[in-house]
Protein backbone atom coordinates (compact mmCIF):
# COMPACT_ATOMS: atom_id res chain seq x y z
CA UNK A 1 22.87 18.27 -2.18
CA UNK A 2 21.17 17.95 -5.70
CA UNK A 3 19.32 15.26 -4.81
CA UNK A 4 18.04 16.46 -1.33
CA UNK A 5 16.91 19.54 -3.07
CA UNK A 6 14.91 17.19 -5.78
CA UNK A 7 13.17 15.26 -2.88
CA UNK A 8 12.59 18.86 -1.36
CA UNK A 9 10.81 19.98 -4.63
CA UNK A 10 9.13 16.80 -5.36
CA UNK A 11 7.41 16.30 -1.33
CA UNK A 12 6.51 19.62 -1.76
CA UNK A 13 4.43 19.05 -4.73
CA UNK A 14 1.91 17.10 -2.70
CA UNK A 15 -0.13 19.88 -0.74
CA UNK A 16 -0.97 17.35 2.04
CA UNK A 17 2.79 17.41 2.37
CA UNK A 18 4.90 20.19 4.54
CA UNK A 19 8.82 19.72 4.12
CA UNK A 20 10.09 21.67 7.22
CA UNK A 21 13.31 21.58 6.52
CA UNK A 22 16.15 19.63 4.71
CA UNK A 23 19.58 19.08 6.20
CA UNK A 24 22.88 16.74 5.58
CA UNK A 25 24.14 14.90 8.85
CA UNK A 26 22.31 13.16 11.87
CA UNK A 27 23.42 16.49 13.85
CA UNK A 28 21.45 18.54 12.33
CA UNK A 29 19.10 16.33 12.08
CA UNK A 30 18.55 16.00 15.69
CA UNK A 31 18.62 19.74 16.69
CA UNK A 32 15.78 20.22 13.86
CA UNK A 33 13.59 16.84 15.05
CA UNK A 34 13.81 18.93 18.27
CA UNK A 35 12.93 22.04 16.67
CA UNK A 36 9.84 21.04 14.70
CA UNK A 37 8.40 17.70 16.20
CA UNK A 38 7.90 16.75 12.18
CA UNK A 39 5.08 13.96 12.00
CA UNK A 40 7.59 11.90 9.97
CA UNK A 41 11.42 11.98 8.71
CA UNK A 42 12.76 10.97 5.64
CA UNK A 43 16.13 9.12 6.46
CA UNK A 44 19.52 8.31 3.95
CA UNK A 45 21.50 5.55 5.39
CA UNK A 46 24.91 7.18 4.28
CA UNK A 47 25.29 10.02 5.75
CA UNK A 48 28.62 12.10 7.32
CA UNK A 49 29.60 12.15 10.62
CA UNK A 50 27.32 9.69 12.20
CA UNK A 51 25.14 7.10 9.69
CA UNK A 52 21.76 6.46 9.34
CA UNK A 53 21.60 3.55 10.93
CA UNK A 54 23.03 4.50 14.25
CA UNK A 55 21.17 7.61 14.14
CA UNK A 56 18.16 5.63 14.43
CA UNK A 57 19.49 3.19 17.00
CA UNK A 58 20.00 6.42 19.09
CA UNK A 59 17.43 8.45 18.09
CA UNK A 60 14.43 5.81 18.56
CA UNK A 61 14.28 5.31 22.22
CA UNK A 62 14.17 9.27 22.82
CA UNK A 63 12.14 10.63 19.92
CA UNK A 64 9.74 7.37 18.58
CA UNK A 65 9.00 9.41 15.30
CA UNK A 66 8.10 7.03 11.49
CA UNK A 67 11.42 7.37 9.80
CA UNK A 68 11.25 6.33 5.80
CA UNK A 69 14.61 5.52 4.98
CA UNK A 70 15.68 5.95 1.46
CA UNK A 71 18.31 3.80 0.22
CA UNK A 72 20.18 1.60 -2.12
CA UNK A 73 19.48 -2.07 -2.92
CA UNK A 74 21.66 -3.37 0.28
CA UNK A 75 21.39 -4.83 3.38
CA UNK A 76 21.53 -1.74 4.88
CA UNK A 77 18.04 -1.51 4.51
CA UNK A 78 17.06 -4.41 6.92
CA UNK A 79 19.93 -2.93 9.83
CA UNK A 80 17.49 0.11 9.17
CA UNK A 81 14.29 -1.45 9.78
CA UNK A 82 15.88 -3.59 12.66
CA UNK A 83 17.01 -0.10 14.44
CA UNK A 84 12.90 1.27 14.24
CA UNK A 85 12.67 2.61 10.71
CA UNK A 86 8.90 2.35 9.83
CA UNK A 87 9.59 1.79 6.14
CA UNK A 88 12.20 2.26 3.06
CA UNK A 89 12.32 3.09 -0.44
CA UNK A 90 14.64 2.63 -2.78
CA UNK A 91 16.96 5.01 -4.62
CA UNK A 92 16.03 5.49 -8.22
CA UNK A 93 18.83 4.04 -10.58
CA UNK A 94 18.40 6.54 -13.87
CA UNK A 95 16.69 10.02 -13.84
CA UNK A 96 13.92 8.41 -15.49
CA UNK A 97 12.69 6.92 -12.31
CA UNK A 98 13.04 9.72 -9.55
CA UNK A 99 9.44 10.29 -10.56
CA UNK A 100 8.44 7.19 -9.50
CA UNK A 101 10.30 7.32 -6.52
CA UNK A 102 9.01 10.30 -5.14
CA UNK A 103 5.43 9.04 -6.01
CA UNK A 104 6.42 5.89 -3.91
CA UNK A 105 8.02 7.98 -1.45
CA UNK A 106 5.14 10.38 -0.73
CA UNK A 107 2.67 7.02 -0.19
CA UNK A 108 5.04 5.74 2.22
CA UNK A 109 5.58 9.26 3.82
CA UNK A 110 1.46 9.65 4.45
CA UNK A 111 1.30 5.75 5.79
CA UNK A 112 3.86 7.04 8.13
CA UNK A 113 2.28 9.57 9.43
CA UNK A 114 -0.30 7.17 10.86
CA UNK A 115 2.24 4.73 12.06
CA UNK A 116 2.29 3.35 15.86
CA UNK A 117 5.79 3.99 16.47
CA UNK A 118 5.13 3.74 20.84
CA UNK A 119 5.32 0.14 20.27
CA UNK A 120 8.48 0.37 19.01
CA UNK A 121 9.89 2.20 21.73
CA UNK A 122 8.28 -0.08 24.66
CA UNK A 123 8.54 -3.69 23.06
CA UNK A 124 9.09 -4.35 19.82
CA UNK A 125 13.05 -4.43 19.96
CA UNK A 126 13.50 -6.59 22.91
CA UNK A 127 10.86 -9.49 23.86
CA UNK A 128 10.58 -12.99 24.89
CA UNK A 129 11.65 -16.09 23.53
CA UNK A 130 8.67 -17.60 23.00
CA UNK A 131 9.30 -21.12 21.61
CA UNK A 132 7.07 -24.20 22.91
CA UNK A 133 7.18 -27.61 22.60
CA UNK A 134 5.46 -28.57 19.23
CA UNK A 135 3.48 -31.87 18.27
CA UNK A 136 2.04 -33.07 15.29
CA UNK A 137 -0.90 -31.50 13.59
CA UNK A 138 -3.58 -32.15 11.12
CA UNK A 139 -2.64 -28.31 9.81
CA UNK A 140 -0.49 -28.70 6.84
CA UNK A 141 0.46 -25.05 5.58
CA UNK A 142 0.82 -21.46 7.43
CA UNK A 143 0.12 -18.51 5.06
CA UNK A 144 1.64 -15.34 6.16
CA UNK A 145 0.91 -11.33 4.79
CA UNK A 146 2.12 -8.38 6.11
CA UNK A 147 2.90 -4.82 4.73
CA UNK A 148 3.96 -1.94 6.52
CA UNK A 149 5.71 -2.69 9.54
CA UNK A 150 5.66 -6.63 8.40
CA UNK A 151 9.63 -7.37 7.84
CA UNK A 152 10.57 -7.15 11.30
CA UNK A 153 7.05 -8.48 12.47
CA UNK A 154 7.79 -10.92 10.46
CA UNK A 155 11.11 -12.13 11.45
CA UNK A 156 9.62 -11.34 15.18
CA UNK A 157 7.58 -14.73 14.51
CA UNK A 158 9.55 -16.76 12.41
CA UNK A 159 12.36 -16.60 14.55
CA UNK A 160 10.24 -18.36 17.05
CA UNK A 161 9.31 -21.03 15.54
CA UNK A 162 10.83 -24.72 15.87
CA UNK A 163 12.31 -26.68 12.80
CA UNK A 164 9.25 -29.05 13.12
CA UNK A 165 6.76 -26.11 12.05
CA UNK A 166 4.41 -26.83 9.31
CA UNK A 167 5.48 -25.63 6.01
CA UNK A 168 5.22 -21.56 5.96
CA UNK A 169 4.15 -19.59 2.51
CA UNK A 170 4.50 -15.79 3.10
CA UNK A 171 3.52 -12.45 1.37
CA UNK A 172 5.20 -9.42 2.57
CA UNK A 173 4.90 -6.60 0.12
CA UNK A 174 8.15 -5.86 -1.02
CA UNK A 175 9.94 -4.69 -4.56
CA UNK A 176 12.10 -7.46 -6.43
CA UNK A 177 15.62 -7.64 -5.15
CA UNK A 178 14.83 -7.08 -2.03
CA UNK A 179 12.57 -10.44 -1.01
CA UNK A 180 15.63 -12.08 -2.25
CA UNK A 181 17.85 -10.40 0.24
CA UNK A 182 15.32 -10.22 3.09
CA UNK A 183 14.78 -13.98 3.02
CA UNK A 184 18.70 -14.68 3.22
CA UNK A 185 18.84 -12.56 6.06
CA UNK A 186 16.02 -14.22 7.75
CA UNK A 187 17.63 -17.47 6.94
CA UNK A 188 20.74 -16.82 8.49
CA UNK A 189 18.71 -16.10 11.85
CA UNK A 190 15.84 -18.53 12.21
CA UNK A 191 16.15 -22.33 12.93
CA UNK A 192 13.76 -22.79 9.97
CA UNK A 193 15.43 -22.56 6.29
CA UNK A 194 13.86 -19.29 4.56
CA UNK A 195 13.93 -18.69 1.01
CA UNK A 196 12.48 -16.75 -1.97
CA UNK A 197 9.81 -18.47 -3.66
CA UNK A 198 10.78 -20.24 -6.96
CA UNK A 199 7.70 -21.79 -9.29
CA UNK A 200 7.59 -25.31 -8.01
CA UNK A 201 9.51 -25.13 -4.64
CA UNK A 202 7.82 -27.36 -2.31
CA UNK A 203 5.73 -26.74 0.83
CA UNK A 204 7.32 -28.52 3.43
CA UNK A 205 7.85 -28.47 7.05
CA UNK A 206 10.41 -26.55 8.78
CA UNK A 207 10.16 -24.68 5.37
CA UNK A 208 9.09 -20.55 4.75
CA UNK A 209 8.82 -19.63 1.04
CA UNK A 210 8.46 -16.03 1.06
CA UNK A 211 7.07 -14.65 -2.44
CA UNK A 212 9.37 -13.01 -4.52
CA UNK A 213 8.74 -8.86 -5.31
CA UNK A 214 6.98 -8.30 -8.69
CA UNK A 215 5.46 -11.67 -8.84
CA UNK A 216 2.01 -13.20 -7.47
CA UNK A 217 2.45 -16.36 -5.39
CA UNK A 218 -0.49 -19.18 -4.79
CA UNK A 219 -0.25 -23.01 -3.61
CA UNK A 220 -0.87 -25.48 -5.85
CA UNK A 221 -0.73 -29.60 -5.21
CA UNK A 222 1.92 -31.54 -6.69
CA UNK A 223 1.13 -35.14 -6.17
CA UNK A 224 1.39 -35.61 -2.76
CA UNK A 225 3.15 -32.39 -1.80
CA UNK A 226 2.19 -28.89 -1.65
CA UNK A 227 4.25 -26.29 -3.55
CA UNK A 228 4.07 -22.67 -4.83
CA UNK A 229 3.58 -20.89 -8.25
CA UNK A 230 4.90 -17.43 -8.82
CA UNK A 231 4.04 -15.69 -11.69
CA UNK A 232 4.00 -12.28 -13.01
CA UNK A 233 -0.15 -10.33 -13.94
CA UNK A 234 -1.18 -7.44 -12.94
CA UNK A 235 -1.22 -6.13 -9.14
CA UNK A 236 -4.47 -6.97 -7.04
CA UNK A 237 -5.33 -4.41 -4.42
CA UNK A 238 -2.83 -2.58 -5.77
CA UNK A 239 0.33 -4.24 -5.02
CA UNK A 240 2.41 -7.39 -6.34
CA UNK A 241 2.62 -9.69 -4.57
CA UNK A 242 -0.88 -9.87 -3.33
CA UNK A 243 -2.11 -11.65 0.07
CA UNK A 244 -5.75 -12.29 -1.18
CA UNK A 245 -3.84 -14.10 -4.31
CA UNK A 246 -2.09 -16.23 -1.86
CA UNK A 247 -4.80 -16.26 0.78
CA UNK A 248 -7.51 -17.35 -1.93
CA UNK A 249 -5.67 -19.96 -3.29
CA UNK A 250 -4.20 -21.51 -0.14
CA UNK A 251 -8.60 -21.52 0.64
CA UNK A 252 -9.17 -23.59 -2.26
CA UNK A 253 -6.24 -26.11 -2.11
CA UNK A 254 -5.91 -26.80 1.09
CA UNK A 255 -9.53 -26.31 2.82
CA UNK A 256 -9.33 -26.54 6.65
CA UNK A 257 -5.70 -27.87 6.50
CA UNK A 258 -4.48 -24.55 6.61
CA UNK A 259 -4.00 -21.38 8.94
CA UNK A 260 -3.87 -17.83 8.20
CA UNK A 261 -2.12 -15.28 9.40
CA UNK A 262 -2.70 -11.62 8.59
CA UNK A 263 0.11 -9.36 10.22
CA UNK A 264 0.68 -5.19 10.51
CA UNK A 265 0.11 -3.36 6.71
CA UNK A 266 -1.86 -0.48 5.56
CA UNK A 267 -4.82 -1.25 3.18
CA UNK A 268 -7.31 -4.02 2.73
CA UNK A 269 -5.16 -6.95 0.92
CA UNK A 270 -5.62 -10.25 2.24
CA UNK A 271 -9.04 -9.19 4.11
CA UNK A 272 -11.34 -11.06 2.00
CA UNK A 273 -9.20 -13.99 0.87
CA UNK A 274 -8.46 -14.72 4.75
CA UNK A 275 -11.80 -14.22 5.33
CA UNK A 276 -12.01 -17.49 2.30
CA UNK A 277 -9.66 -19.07 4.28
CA UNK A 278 -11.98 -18.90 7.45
CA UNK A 279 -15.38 -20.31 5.77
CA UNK A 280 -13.25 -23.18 4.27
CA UNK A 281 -12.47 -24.04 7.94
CA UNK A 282 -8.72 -22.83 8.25
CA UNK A 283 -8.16 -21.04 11.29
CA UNK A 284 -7.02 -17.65 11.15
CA UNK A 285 -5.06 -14.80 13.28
CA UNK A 286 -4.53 -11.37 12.86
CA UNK A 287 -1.80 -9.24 14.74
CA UNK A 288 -3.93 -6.89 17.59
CA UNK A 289 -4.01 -3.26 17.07
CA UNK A 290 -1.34 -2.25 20.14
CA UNK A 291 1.55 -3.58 18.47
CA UNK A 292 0.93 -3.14 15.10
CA UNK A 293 2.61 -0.34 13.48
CA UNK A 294 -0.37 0.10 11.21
CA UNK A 295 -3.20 -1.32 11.68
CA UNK A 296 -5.16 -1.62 8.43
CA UNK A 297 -5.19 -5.24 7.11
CA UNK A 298 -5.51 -6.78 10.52
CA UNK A 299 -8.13 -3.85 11.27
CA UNK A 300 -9.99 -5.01 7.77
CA UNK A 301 -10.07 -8.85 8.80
CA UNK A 302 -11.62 -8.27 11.98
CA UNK A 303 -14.08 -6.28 11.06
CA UNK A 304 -15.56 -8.15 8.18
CA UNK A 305 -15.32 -11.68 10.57
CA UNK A 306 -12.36 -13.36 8.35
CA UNK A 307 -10.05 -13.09 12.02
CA UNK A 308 -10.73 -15.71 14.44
CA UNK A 309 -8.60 -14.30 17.34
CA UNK A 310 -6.84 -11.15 17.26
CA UNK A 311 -3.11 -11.41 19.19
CA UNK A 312 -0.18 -9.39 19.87
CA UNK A 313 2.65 -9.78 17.62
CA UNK A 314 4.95 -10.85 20.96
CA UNK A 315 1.98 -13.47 21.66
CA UNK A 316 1.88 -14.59 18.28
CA UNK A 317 3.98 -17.26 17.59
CA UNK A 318 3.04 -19.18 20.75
CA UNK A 319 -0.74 -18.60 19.76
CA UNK A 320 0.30 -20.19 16.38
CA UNK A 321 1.54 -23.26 18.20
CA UNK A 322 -1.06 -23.80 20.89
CA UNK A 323 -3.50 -23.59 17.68
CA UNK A 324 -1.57 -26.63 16.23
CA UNK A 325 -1.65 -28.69 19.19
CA UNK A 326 -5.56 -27.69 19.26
CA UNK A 327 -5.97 -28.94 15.87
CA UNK A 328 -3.81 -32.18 17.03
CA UNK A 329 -5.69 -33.11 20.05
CA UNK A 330 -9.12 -32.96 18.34
C-alpha cells in the first residue's frame, strides 16, 4: 500500500502524466482497464489472488495495452516480457533510490505510450520456425542492438539461428544484473551458447556475447580471433551500453566482414555507427516498422541511409541467412 501510494505521488509529479487510478490485485485491475482504457499500465509481478504474470498472459490477447512491469532482480521479469509486457523496471533497493526509479519509471511509462502493442496480439507470441540451411560465409561477426521491445525480439532471432552462425556481439540496453540473467535464459533456449560479455571473450561462431549492463562493449582483434572489450565511461546517447560504441567499432575492425543489425528501441543509438558500418561495406538490417514495438532506432537508420533492407522481425533471421549465403556465393 505505501509503496503504491509513493508511485501514485511520484507519476503524478510529471504533468504529462495522469494516474487514473491505483489498485492491489489483477481483479481490480481488469474492471478498471475496462473502465478507463488507460494509454499504459504499470504492472507488479507479485500480486494476490492472481499474479502478474498470468494477468498478462490473460489480459494481452483481449486488451493489447504497454504494460511496464515493476519488479525485483528475478527471472520473473523475462516470464513478464515473454507474456507481452512492453518493458520493466526495477524495484529500488534503499529509499535513496525510489527517486531514481520513478524518474526511470516515468521514461519508460511515456515510451509506452507510443508502443505498437497490435503486433503483439497478432504475431509476435506464436510464429514460424524459420531456420535454413546455412553455408559458409566471408561475413565474420553479426552485431546486434535493440532497446525497447528488443529482449524478446531478440531471443525471437537468436533462437533461429543454427550452431554454425557466425559469431554474434549484441547490445540490448539493459541495467547490470539483469544482462547476466537474460543471457542464461537465452542460453538455455537457443542452439547457440549465449553469454554475458567478459573483456577478452572471443568472437566465435555459434557464439552470442551479449554486453553486460553498465559497461560499453566494442570488438577488438586478438591475433587471429576477434573478441570483445567491456569497459565502464560515461553513457553515449544516453545509455550504457551503447550500440554506436559497438556499431563504430565493429566498422573499424572488421570493415565489410561484418553485418549489422539494428532491432525495435526508442531513440537514435546505433543510427550513425550502423550507418559506419554500411560505408565500410558491412551489410546492414533494420527490423520494419509493423512489428516493431517502437520504432525509433530502426526508424533513425533508415532514414539517414545506414539500413540496407528493412525486414520484419518474423522474416529476420532467415533474411540474416540468405544474406550470408549472398556474401558466400559472390
Amino acid at each position: 500500500m505505501v509503496f503504491r501510494e509513493a508511485l501514485r505521488i511520484g507519476l503524478s509529479s510529471d504533468p504529462s502524466i495522469e494516474v487514473v487510478d491505483v489498485v492491489s490485485d489483477a481483479y481490480m485491475a481488469r474492471d478498471k482497464i475496462i473502465q478507463y482504457r488507460p494509454d499504459v499500465m504499470t504492472l507488479d509481478v507479485e500480486l494476490p489472488k492472481m499474479n502478474g504474470i498470468e494477468f498478462l498472459k490473460r489480459l494481452i490477447p483481449q486488451y493489447p495495452i504497454p504494460v511496464v512491469v515493476v519488479s525485483s532482480a528475478t527471472e520473473k521479469v523475462y516470464e513478464a516480457l515473454n507474456a507481452g509486457a512492453v518493458d520493466f523496471v526495477s524495484k529500488p533497493s534503499s529509499k535513496t533510490g525510489v527517486e531514481s526509479f520513478i524518474n526511470e519509471l516515468i521514461v519508460k511509462i511515456k515510451i509506452a505510450s507510443i508502443s505498437n502493442v497490435g503486433y503483439l496480439k497478432s504475431n509476435y507470441l506464436n510464429t514460424p520456425n524459420n531456420k535454413v540451411e546455412l553455408f559458409k560465409s566471408n561475413i565474420n561477426i553479426i552485431a546486434i542492438g535493440a532497446s525497447t521491445g528488443g529482449t524478446e525480439a531478440l531471443e525471437k532471432v537468436l533462437k533461429n539461428l543454427p550452431r554454425e552462425i557466425p559469431g554474434i556481439i549484441v547490445v540490448q540496453h539493459m541495467p547490470p544484473v539483469f544482462t547476466k540473467m537474460y543471457a542464461e535464459r537465452l542460453n538455455n533456449s537457443c542452439i547457440i551458447e549465449v553469454k554475458e560479455a567478459e573483456s577478452g571473450d572471443k568472437v566465435l561462431p555459434g557464439r552470442a556475447l551479449i554486453a553486460p549492463g553498465g559497461k560499453h562493449m566494442k570488438v577488438i582483434r586478438d591475433g587471429n580471433y576477434y573478441a570483445v572489450q567491456c569497459f565502464e565511461e560515461e553513457k553515449v546517447n544516453g545509455h550504457c551500453p551503447s550500440v554506436d560504441v559497438l556499431f563504430y567499432s565493429v566498422s573499424e575492425v572488421c570493415n565489410n566482414k561484418a553485418m549489422g543489425v539494428i532491432l525495435t528501441g526508442m531513440g537514435h543509438d546505433g543510427a550513425s555507427g550502423l550507418l559506419n558500418m554500411r560505408k565500410k561495406g558491412a551489410r546492414t538490417l533494420g527490423q520494419d516498422e509493423e512489428s516493431c514495438i517502437v520504432y525509433g532506432m530502426p526508424k533513425v537508420a533508415y532514414e539517414i541511409g545506414a539500413v540496407e533492407k528493412q525486414v520484419s522481425l518474423n522474416d529476420m533471421p532467415r533474411e540474416i541467412l540468405n544474406i550470408l549465403k549472398e556474401v558466400e556465393k559472390w
